[in-house]
N, C-alpha and C. Protein backbone atom coordinates (compact mmCIF):
# COMPACT_ATOMS: atom_id res chain seq x y z
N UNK A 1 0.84 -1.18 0.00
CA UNK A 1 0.00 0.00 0.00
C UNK A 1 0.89 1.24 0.00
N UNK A 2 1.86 1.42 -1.23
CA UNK A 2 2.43 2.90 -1.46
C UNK A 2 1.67 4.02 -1.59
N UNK A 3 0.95 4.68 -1.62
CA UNK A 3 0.24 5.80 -1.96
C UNK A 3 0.84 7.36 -1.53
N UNK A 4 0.62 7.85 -2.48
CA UNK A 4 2.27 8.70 -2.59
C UNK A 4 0.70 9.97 -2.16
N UNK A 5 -0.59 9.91 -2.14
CA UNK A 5 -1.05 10.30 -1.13
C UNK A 5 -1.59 10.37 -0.06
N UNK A 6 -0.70 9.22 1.18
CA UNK A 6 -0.83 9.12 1.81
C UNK A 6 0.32 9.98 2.76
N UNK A 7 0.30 10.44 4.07
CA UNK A 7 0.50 11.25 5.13
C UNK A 7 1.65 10.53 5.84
N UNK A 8 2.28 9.81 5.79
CA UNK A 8 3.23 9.16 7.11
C UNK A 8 3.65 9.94 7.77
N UNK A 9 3.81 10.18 9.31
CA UNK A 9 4.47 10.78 10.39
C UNK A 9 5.29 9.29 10.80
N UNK A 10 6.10 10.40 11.78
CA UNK A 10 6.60 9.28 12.92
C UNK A 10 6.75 10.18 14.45
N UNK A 11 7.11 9.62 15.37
CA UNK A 11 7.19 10.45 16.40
C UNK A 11 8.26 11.64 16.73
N UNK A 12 7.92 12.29 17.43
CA UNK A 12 8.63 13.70 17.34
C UNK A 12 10.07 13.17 18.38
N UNK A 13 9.68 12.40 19.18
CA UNK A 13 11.11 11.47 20.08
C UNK A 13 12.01 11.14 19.04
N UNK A 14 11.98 10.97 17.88
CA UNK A 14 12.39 9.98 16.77
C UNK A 14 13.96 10.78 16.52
N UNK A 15 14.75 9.73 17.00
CA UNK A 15 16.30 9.96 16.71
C UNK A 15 16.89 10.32 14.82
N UNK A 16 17.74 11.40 14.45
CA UNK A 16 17.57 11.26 13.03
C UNK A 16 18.69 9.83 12.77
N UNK A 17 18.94 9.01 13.15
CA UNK A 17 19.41 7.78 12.66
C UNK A 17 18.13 7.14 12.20
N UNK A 18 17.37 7.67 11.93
CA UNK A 18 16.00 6.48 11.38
C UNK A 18 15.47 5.52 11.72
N UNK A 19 15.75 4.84 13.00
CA UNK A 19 15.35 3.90 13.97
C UNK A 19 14.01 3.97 13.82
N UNK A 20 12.96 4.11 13.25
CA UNK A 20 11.80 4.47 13.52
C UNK A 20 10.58 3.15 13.06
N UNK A 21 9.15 4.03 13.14
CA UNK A 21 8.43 3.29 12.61
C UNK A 21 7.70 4.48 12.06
N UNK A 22 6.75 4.48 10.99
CA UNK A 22 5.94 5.49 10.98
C UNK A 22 4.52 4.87 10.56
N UNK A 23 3.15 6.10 10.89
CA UNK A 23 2.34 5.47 10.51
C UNK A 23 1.38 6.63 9.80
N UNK A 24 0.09 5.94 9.60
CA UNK A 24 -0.27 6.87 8.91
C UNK A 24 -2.06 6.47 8.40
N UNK A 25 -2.91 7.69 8.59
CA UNK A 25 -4.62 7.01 8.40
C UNK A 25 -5.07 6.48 7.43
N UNK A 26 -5.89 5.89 7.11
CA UNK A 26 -6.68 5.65 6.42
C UNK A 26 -8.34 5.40 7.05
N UNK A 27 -9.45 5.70 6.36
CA UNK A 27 -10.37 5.51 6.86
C UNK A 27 -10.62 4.46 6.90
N UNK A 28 -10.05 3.02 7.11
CA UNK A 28 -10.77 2.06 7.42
C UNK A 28 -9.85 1.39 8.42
N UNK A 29 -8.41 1.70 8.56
CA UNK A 29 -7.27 1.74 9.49
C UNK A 29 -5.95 3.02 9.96
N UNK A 30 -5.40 2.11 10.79
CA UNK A 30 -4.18 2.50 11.03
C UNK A 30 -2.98 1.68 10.13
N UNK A 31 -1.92 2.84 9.09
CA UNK A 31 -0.91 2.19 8.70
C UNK A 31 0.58 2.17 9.62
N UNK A 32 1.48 1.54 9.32
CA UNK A 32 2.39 1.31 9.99
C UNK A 32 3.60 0.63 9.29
N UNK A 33 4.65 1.54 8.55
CA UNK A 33 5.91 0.76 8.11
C UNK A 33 7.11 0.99 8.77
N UNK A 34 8.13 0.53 8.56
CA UNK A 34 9.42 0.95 9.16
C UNK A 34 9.92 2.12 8.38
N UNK A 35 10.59 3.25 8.75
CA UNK A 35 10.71 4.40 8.41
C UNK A 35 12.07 3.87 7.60
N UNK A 36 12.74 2.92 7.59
CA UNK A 36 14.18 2.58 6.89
C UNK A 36 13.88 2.13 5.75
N UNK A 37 13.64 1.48 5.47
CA UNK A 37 12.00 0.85 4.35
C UNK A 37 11.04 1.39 3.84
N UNK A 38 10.80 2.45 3.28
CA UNK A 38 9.34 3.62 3.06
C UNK A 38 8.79 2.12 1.59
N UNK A 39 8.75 2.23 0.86
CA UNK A 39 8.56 0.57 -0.32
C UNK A 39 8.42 -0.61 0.51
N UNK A 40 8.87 -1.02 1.34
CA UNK A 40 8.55 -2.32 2.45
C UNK A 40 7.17 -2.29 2.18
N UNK A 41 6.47 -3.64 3.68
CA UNK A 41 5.24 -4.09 3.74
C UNK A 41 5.27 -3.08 4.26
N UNK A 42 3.66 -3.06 4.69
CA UNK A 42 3.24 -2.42 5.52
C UNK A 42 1.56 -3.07 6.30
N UNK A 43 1.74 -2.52 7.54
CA UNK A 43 0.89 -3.63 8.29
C UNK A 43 -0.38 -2.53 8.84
N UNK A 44 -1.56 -3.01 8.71
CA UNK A 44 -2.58 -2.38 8.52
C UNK A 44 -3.25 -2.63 10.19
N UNK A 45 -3.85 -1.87 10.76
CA UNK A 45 -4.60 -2.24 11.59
C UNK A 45 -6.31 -1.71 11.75
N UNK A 46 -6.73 -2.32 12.36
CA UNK A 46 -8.39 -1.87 12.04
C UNK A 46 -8.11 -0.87 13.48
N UNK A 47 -9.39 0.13 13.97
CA UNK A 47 -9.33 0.76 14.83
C UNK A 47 -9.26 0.17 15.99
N UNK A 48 -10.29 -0.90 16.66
CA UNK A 48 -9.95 -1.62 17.77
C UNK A 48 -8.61 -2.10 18.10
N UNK A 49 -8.18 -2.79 16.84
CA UNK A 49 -6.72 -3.50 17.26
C UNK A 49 -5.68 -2.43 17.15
N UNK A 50 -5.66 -1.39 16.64
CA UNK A 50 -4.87 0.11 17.10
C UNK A 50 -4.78 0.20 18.34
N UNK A 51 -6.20 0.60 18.65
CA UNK A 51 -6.60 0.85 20.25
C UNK A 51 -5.74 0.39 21.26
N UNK A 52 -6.21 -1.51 21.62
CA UNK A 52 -5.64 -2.68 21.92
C UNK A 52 -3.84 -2.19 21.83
N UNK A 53 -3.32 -2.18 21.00
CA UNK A 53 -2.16 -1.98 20.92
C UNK A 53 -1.28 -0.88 21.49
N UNK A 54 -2.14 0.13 21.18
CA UNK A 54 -1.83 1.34 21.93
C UNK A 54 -1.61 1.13 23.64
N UNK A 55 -2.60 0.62 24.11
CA UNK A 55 -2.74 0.17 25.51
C UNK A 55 -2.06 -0.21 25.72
N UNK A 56 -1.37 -1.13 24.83
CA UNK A 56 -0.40 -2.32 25.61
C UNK A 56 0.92 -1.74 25.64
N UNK A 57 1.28 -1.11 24.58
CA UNK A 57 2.83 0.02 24.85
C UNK A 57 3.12 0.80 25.64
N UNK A 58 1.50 1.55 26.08
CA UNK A 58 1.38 2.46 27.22
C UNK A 58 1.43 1.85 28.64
N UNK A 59 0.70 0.57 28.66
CA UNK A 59 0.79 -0.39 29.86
C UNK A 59 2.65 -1.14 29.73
N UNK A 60 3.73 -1.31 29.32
CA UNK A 60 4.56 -1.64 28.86
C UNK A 60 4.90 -3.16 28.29
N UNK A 61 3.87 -3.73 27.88
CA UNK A 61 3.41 -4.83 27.53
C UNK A 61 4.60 -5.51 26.29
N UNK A 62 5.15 -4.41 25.90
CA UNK A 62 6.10 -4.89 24.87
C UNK A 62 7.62 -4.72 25.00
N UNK A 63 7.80 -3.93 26.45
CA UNK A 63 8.86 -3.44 27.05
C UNK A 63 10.14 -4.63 26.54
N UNK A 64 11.13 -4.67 26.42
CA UNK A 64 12.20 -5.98 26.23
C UNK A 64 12.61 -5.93 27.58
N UNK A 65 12.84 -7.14 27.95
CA UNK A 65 13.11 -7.45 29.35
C UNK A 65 14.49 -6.92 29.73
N UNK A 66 14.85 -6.57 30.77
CA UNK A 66 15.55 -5.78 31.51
C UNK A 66 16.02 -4.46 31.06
N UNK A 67 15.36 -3.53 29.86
CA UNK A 67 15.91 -2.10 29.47
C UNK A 67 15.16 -1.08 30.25
């Protein structure tokens, strides 16, 4: 899903070494590619499972163990 009019951000924390992810709307989801990769996949989410996900980064659910 390239669409050269589509919007990608990434976060304003975002180191310029490109470490990133970025994402970006669509009305039927949330997009999401790696910012090193803009041509890569890209992984779609519906609004609930955004949501869901959101929670869980904020709760630290994805934290890597001991950082």
């Amino acid at each position: 899903m390239q669409d050269a009019n589509l919007t990608w951000r990434k976060s304003t924390r975002s180191g310029a070494a490109g470490h990133c992810v970025e994402v970006a709307n669509v009305p039927t989801a949330v997009l999401v590619r790696d910012s090193k990769d803009a041509a890569g996949p890209v992984l779609a989410f519906g609004d609930t499972d955004w949501s869901g996900f959101i929670a869980g980064v904020r709760a630290g659910e994805f934290d890597r163990p001991g950082a």
